[in-house]
Protein backbone atom coordinates (compact mmCIF):
# COMPACT_ATOMS: atom_id res chain seq x y z
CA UNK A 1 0.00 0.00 0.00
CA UNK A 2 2.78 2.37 0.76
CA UNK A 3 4.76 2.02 -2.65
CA UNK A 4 1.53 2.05 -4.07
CA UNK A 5 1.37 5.38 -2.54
CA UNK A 6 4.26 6.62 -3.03
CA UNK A 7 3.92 5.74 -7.19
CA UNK A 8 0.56 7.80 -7.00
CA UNK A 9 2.29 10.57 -5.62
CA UNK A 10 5.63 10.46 -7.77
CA UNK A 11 3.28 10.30 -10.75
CA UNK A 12 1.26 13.45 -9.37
CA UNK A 13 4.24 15.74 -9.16
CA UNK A 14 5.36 14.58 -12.64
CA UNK A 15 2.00 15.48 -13.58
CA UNK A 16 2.02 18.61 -12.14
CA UNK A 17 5.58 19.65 -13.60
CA UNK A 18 4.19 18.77 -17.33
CA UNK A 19 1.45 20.93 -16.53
CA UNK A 20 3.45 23.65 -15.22
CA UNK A 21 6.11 23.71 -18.31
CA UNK A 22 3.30 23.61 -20.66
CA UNK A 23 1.34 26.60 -18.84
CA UNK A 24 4.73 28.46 -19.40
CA UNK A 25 4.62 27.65 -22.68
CA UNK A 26 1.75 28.96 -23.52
CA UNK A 27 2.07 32.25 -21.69
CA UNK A 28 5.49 32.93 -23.63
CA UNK A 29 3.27 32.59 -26.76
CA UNK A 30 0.48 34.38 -25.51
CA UNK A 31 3.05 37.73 -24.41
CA UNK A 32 4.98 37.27 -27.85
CA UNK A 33 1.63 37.97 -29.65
CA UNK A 34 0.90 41.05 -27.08
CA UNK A 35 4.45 41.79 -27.92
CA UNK A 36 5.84 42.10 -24.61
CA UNK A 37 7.81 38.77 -24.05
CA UNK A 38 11.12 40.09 -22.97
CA UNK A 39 9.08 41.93 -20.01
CA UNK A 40 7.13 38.64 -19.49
CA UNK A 41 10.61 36.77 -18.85
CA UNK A 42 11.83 39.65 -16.80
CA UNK A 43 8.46 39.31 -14.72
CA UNK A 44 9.54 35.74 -14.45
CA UNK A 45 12.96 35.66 -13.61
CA UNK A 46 12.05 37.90 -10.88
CA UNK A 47 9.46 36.15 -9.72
CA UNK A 48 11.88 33.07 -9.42
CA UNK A 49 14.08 34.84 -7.11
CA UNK A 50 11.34 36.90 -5.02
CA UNK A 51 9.06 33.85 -4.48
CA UNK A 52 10.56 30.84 -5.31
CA UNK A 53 14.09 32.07 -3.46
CA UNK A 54 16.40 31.06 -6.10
CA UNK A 55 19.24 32.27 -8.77
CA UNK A 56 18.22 34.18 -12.26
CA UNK A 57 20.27 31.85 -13.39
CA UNK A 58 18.66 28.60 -12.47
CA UNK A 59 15.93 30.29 -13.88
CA UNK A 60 17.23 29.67 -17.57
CA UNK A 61 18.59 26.00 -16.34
CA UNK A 62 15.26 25.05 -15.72
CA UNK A 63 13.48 26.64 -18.29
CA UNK A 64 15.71 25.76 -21.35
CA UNK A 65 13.65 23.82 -23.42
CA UNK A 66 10.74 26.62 -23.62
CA UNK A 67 12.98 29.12 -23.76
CA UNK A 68 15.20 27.48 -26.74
CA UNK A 69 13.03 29.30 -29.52
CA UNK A 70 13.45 32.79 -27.57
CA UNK A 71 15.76 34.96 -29.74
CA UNK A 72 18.98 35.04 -27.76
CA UNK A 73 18.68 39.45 -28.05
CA UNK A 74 15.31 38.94 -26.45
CA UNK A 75 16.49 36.48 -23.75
CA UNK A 76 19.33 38.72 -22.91
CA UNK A 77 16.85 41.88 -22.35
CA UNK A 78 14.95 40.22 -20.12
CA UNK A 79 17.93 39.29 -18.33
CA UNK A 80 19.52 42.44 -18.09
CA UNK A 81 15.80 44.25 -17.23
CA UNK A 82 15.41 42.40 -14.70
CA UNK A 83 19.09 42.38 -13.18
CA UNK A 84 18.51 45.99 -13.40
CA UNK A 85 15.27 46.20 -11.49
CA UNK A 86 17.59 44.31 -9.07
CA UNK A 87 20.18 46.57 -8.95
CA UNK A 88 18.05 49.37 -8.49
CA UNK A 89 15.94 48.11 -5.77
CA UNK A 90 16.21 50.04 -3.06
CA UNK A 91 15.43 53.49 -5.02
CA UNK A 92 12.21 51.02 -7.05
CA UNK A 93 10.60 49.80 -4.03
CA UNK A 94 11.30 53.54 -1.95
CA UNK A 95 8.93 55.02 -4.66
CA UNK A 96 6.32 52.29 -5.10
CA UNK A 97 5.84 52.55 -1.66
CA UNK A 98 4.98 56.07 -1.80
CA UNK A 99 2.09 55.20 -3.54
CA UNK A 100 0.79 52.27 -2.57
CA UNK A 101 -0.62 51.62 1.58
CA UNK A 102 -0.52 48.05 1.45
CA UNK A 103 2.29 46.03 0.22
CA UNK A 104 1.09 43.65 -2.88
CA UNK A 105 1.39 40.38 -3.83
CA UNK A 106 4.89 39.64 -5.16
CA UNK A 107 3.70 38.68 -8.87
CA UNK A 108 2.04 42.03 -9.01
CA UNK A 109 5.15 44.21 -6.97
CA UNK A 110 7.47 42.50 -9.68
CA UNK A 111 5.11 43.88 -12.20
CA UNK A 112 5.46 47.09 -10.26
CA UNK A 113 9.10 47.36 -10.07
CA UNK A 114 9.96 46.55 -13.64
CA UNK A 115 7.51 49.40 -14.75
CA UNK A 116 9.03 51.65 -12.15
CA UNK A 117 12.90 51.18 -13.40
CA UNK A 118 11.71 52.07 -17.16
CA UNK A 119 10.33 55.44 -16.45
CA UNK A 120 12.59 56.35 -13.54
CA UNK A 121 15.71 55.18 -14.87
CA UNK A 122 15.63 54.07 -18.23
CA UNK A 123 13.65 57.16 -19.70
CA UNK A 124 10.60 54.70 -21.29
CA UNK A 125 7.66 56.68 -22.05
CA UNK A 126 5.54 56.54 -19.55
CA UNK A 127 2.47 55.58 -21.48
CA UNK A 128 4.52 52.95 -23.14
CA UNK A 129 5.02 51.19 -20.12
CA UNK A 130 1.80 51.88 -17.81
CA UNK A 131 0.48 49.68 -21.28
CA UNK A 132 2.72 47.45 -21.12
CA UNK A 133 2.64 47.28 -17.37
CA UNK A 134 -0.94 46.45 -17.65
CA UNK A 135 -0.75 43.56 -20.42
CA UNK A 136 1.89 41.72 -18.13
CA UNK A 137 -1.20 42.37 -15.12
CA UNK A 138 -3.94 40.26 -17.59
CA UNK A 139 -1.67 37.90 -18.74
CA UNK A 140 -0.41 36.80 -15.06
CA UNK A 141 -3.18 37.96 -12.49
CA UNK A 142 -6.27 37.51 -14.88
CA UNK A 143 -8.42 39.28 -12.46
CA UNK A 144 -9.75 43.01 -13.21
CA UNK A 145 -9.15 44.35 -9.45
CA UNK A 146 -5.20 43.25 -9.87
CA UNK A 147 -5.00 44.81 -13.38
CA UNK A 148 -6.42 47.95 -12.15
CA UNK A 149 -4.59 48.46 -9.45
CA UNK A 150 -1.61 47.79 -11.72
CA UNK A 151 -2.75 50.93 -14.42
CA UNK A 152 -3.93 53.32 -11.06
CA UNK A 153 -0.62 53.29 -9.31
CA UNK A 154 1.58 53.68 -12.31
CA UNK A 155 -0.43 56.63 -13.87
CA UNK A 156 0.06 58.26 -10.26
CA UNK A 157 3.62 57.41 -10.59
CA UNK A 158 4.22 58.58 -14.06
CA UNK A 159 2.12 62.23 -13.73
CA UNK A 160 5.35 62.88 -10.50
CA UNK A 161 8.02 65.68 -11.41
CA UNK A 162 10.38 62.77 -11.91
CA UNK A 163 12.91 65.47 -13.07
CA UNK A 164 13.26 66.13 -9.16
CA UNK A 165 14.29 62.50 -8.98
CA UNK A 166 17.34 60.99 -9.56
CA UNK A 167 18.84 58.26 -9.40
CA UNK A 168 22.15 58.75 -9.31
CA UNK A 169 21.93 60.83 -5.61
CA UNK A 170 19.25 59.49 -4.36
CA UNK A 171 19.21 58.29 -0.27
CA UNK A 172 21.93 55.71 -0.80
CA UNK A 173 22.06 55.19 2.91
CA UNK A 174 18.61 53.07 1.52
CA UNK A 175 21.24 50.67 -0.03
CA UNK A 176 22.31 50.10 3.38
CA UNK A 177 19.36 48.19 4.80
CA UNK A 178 19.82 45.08 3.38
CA UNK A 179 21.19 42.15 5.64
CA UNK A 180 24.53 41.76 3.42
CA UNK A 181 25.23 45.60 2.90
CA UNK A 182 25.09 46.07 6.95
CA UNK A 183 27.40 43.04 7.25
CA UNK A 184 29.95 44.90 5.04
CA UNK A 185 29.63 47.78 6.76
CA UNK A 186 30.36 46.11 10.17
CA UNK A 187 33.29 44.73 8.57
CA UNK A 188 35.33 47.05 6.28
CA UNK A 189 33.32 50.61 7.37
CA UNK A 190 30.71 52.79 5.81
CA UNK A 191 32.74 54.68 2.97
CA UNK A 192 34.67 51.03 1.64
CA UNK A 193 30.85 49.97 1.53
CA UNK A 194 29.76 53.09 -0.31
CA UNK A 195 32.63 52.08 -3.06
CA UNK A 196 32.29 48.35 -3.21
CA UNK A 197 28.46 48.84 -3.73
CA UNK A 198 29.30 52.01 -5.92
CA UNK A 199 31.18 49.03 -8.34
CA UNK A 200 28.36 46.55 -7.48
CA UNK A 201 26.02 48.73 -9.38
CA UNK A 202 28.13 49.74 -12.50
CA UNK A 203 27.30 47.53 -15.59
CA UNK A 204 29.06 44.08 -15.85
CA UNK A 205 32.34 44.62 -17.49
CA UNK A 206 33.94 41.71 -19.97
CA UNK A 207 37.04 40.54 -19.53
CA UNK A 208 38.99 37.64 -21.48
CA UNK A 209 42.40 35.81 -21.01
CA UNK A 210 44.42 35.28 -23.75
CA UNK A 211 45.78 32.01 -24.12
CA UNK A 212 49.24 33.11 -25.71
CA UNK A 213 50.56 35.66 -24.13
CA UNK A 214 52.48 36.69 -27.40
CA UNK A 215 49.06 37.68 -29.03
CA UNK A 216 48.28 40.16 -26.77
CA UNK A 217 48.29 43.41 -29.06
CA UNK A 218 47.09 41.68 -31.42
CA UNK A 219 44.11 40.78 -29.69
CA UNK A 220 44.00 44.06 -27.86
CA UNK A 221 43.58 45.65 -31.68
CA UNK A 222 41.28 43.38 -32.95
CA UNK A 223 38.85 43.00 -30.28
CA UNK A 224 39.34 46.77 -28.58
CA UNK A 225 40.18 45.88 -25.24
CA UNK A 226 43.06 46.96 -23.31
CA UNK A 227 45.22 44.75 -21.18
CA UNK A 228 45.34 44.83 -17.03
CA UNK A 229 49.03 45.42 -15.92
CA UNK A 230 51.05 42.63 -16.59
CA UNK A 231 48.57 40.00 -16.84
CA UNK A 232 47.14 37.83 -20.05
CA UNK A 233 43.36 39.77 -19.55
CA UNK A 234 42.11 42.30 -22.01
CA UNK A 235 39.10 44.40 -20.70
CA UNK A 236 37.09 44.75 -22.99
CA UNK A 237 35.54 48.52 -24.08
CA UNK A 238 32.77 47.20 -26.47
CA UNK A 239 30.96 43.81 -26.28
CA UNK A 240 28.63 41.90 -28.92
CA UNK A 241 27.99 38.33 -28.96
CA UNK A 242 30.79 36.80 -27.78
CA UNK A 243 30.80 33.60 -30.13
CA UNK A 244 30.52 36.07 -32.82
CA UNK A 245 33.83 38.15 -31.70
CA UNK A 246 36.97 37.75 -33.46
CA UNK A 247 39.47 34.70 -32.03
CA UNK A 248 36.55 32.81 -30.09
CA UNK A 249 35.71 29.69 -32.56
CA UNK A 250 39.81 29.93 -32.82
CA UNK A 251 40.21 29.49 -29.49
CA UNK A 252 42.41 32.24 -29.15
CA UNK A 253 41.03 33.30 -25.53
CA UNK A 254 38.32 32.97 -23.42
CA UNK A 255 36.03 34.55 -21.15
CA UNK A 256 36.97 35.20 -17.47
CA UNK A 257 37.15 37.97 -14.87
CA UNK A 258 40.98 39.57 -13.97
CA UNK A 259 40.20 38.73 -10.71
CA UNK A 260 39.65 35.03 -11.21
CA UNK A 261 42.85 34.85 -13.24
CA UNK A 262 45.11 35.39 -10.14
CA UNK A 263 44.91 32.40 -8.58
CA UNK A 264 46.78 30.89 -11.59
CA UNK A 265 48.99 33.58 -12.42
CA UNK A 266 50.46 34.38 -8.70
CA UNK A 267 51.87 31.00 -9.08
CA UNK A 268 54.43 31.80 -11.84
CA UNK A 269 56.43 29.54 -14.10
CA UNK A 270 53.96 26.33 -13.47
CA UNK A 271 56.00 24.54 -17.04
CA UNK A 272 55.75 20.78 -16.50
CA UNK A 273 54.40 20.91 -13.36
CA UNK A 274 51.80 18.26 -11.91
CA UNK A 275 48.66 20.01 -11.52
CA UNK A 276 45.07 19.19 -9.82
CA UNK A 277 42.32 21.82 -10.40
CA UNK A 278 39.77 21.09 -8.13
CA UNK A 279 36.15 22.69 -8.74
CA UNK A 280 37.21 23.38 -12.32
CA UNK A 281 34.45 23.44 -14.79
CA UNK A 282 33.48 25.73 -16.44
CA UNK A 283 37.11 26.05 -16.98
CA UNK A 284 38.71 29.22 -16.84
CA UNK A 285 41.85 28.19 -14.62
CA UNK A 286 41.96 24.60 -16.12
CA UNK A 287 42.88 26.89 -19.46
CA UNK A 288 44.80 29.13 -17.75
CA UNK A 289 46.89 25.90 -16.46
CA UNK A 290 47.27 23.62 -19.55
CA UNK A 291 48.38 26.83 -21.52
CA UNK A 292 51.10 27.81 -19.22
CA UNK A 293 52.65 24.02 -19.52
CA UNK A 294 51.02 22.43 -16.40
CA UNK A 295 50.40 18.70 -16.87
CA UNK A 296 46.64 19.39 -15.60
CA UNK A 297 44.01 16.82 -14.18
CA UNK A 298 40.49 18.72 -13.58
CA UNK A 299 38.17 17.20 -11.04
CA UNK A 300 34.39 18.62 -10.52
CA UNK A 301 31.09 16.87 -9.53
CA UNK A 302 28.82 18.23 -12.01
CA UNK A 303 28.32 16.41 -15.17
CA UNK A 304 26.59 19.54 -16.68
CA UNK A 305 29.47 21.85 -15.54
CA UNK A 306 31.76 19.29 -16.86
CA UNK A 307 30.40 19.36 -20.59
CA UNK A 308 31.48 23.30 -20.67
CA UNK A 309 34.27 22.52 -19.79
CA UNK A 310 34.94 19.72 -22.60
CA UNK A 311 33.64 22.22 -24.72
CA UNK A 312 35.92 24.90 -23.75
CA UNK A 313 38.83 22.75 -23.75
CA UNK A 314 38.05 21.55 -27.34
CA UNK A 315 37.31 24.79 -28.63
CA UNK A 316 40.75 26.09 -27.42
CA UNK A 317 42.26 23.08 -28.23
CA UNK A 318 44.23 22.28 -25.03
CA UNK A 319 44.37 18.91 -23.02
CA UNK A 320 43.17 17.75 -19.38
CA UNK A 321 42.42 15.05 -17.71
CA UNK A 322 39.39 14.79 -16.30
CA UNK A 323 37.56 13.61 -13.54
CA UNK A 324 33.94 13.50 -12.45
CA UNK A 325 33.80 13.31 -8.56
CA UNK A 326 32.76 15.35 -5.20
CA UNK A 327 36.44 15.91 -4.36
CA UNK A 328 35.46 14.54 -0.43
CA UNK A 329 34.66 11.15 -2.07
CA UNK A 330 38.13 11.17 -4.17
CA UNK A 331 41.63 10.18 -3.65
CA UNK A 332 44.37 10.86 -6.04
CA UNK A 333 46.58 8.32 -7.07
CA UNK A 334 49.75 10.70 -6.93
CA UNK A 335 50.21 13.85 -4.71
CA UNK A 336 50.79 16.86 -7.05
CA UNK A 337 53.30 19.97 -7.30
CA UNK A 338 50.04 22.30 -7.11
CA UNK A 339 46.23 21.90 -6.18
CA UNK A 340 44.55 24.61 -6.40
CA UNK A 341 41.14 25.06 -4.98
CA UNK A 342 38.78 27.57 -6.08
CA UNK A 343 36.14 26.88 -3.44
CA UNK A 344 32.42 27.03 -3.41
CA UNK A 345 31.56 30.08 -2.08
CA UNK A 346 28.61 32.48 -1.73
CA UNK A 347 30.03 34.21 -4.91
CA UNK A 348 29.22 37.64 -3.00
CA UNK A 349 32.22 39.08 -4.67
CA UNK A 350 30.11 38.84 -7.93
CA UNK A 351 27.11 40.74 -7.18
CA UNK A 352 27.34 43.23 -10.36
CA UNK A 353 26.99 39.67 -12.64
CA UNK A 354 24.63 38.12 -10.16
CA UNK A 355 22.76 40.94 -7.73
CA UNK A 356 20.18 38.44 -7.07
CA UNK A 357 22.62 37.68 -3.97
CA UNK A 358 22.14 40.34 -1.36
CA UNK A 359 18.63 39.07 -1.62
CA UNK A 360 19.27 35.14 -0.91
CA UNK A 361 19.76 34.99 2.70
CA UNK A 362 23.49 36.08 2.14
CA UNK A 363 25.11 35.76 5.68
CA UNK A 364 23.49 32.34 5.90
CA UNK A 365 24.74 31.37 2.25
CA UNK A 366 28.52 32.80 3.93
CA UNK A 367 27.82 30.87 7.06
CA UNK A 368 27.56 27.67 5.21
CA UNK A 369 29.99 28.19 2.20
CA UNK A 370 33.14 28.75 5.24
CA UNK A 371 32.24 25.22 6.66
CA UNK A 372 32.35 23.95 3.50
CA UNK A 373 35.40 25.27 2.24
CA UNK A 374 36.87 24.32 5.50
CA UNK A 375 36.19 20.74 5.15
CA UNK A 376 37.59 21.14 1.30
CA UNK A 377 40.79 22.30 2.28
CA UNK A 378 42.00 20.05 4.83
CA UNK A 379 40.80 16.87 2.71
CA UNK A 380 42.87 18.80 -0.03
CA UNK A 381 45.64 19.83 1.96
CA UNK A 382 46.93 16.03 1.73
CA UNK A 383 47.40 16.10 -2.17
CA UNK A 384 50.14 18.25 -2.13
CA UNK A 385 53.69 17.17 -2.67
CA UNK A 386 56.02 17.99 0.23
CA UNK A 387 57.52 21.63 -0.97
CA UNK A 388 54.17 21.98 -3.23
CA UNK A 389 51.84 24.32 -3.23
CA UNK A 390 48.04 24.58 -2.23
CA UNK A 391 46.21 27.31 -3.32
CA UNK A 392 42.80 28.79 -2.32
CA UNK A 393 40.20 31.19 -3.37
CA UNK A 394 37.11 32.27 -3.54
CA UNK A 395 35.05 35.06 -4.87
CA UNK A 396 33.62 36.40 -1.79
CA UNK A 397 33.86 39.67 0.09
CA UNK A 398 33.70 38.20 3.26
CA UNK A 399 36.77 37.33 5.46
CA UNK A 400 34.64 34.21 7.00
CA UNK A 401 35.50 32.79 3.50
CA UNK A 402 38.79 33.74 3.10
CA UNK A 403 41.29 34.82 5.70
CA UNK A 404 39.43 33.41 8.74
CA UNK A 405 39.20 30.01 6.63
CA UNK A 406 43.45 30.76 6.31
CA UNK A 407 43.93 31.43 9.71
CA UNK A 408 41.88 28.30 11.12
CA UNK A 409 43.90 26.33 8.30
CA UNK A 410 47.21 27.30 9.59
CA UNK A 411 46.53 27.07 12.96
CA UNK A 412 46.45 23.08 12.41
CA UNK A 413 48.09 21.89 9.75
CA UNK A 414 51.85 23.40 11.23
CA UNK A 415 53.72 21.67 8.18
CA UNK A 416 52.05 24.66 5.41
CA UNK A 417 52.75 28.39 5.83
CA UNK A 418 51.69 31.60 3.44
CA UNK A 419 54.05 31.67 0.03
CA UNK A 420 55.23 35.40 -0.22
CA UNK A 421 53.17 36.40 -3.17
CA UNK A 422 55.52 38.95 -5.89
CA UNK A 423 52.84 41.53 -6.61
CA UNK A 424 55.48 43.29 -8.77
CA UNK A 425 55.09 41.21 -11.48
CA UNK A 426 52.23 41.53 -11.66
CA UNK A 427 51.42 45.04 -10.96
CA UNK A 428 49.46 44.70 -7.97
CA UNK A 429 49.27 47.10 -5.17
CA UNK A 430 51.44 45.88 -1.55
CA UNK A 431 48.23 46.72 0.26
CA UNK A 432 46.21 43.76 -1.41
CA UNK A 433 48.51 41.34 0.91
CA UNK A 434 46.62 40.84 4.49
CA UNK A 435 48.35 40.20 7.41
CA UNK A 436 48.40 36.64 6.78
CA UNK A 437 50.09 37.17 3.21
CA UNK A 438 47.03 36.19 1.20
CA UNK A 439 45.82 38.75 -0.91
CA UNK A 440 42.39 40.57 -1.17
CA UNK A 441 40.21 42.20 -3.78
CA UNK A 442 37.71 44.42 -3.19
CA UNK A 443 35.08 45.31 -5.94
CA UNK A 444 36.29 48.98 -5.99
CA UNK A 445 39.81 47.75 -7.25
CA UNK A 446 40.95 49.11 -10.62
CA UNK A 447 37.48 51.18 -10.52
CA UNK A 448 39.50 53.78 -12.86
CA UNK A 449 38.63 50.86 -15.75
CA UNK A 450 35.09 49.60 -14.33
CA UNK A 451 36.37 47.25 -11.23
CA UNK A 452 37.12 43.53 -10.19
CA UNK A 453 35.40 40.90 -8.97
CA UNK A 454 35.41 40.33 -5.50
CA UNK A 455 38.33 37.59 -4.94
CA UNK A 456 40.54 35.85 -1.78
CA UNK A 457 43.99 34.17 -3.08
CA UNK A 458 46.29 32.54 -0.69
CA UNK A 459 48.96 30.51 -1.61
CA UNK A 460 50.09 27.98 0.87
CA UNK A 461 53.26 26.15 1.18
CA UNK A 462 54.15 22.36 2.51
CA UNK A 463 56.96 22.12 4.10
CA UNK A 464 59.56 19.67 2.63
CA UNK A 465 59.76 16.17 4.84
């Protein structure tokens, strides 16, 4: 009786899945005939972060089959709408709540909010997308009390002096409210706040690594970018469709953040060197590695995340072995001359890519990131040759997942210490280093040229037996 039950109900939520993707469906045709589909897929992409608590970008995982007949330039205004409406939250919500008593449902705030940013901020007629606004109202709440109070409170907001608003110095202590922005406040002060969230709300910049390093100007002509100190990344001024940019079918570089390059380059000469990347895919570093000589093995646990990586490796036509496997349930058969470890972290270093963040339960997402990484490095930590190095990062702003994870390291495993990292070569400012002798990045760094990415690097030693 109970397996009998337990069919019924498996077969129920199947059921109700079908019925849910094919509801989807038919509401993407039904807003591509009212002609308003890339708002419709804003609507839902917030609506999967605000109700159902989870990434934008899981969003498109779990949507890919009804989405795979979206134009891509469609898909990627929705996406940038609603990271916008995101990024703009505090001054969105601040004025819908000037107008509106109650709070309302979260379907029909979302529907709010992505009116709100188009008049406010990105100068949409106001007609144009009260109209708009309204359409999205039908084709998601269906009933006439939801739809007007959709059209009443954006005609009140759209007949303001919104001249006498802006934007760009409005209240930012408003920013400050959120759980993660008062965490980095407690930690680093109110003005390195102000700047990190000053970069946190610039537009994502593009950077790419160049996999031969005697290229650079010619890549730097031919795709416009201009090349961080001493490093292999061009930042890019201009940027199209990547696959369609000059050198990418080629193989000639790849996409990845300056910031997540450092991990690889602080380690110098690695030619012929016995390599283990652990967490690779989607494969920046593993590139980064085979390029610069390394004999590279590349472990990760996701078989999805592990086909980008194939992919990358194939389309840049460089070599690595590699292995599927949670690295806590794997044991090398050799120690190596490097691991490095590019943890799992709460990626809070990356909130101008992903802003969706600071509004999943960051300090808890911190919280449980640090044990893991903990756990990660000491299982690691006995892969290492004696007189090898271990190296660890993360893209986090938080010092729970990066020097405190360091100092707890060192303080039992006696036989590693911090490698002296040569910034000169680099070109990297002395007061990056920590007192430990890792290095951090803040997102204000370099914010002459747009910014970093939030990053930890510290580069541990064994001792030789």
């Amino acid at each position: 009786m109970e397996i009998h039950n337990i069919k019924i109900i498996t077969q129920t939520i199947k059921t109700m899945n079908n019925n849910k993707k094919f509801y989807f469906t038919n509401l993407i045709q039904v807003a591509k005939k009212q002609e308003i589909l890339d708002r419709f897929i804003a609507l839902e992409i917030l609506n999967h972060l605000f109700i159902e608590n989870k990434m934008c970008s899981d969003f498109f995982l779990n949507n890919e089959i009804n989405l795979s007949k979206v134009r891509p330039e469609k898909l990627a205004h929705a996406n940038r709408l609603a990271k916008s409406v995101i990024k703009n939250l505090p001054i969105i919500d601040h004025q819908i709540s000037l107008l509106v008593k109650k709070r309302p449902s979260k379907v029909l705030l979302n529907i709010l909010r992505i009116a709100t940013l188009e008049i406010l901020i990105e100068n949409i007629p106001p007609h144009a997308s009260v109209d708009n606004a309204v359409k999205l109202a039908k084709i998601k709440m269906k009933d006439k009390y939801s739809v007007a109070f959709v059209n009443a409170v954006l005609r009140s907001f759209s007949k303001k002096d919104l001249s006498k608003i802006n934007p760009s110095t409005f209240d930012h202590n408003l920013e400050n409210k959120t759980e993660l922005a008062d965490y980095c406040i407690k930690i680093y002060g109110r003005e390195i706040q102000k700047k990190i969230w000053h970069a946190f709300r610039n537009e994502p910049i593009t950077d790419v690594t160049v996999k031969n390093e005697s290229e650079l100007k010619k890549w730097e002509k031919l795709l416009g970018g201009k090349r961080i100190g001493n490093s292999n990344t061009l930042r890019l001024q201009k940027i199209g469709k990547v696959s369609e940019m000059p050198g990418y079918k080629e193989g000639a570089w790849w996409v990845q953040n300056f910031s997540a390059s450092l991990p690889v380059l602080l380690l110098g000469n690695i030619e012929n060197l016995q390599v283990l990347d652990c967490c690779a895919a989607p494969g920046g570093k593993t590139m980064q590695l085979v390029s610069g000589g390394a004999r590279t093995t590349s472990i990760d646990r996701s078989k999805r995340r592990v086909e980008i990586l194939k992919q990358n490796l194939e389309r840049t036509k460089l070599s690595s072995k590699i292995i599927i496997s949670d690295i806590l349930d794997f044991t090398p058969e050799i120690p190596y001359d490097v691991v490095l470890l590019d943890a799992p972290c709460s990626s809070t270093g990356t909130l101008r890519k992903n802003p969706e963040i600071e509004y999943l339960d960051p300090i808890s997402r911190i919280k449980t990131f640090s044990e893991v990484q903990k756990r990660l490095l000491n299982h690691v930590s006995n892969w290492v040759k004696p007189g090898g190095n271990l190296v660890f990062s993360t893209c986090s702003i938080s010092p729970e997942e990066g020097e405190r994870i360091i100092s707890v390291f060192l303080g039992s495993n006696k036989n590693y210490s911090v490698e002296k990292i040569n910034h000169n070569d680099l070109g990297l400012k002395q007061s990056l280093t920590d007192c430990l002798g890792g290095i951090r990045l803040n997102p204000n760094y370099l914010i002459d040229i747009g910014g970093v990415d939030g990053f930890y690097i510290a580069i541990l030693k064994k001792q030789k037996a």
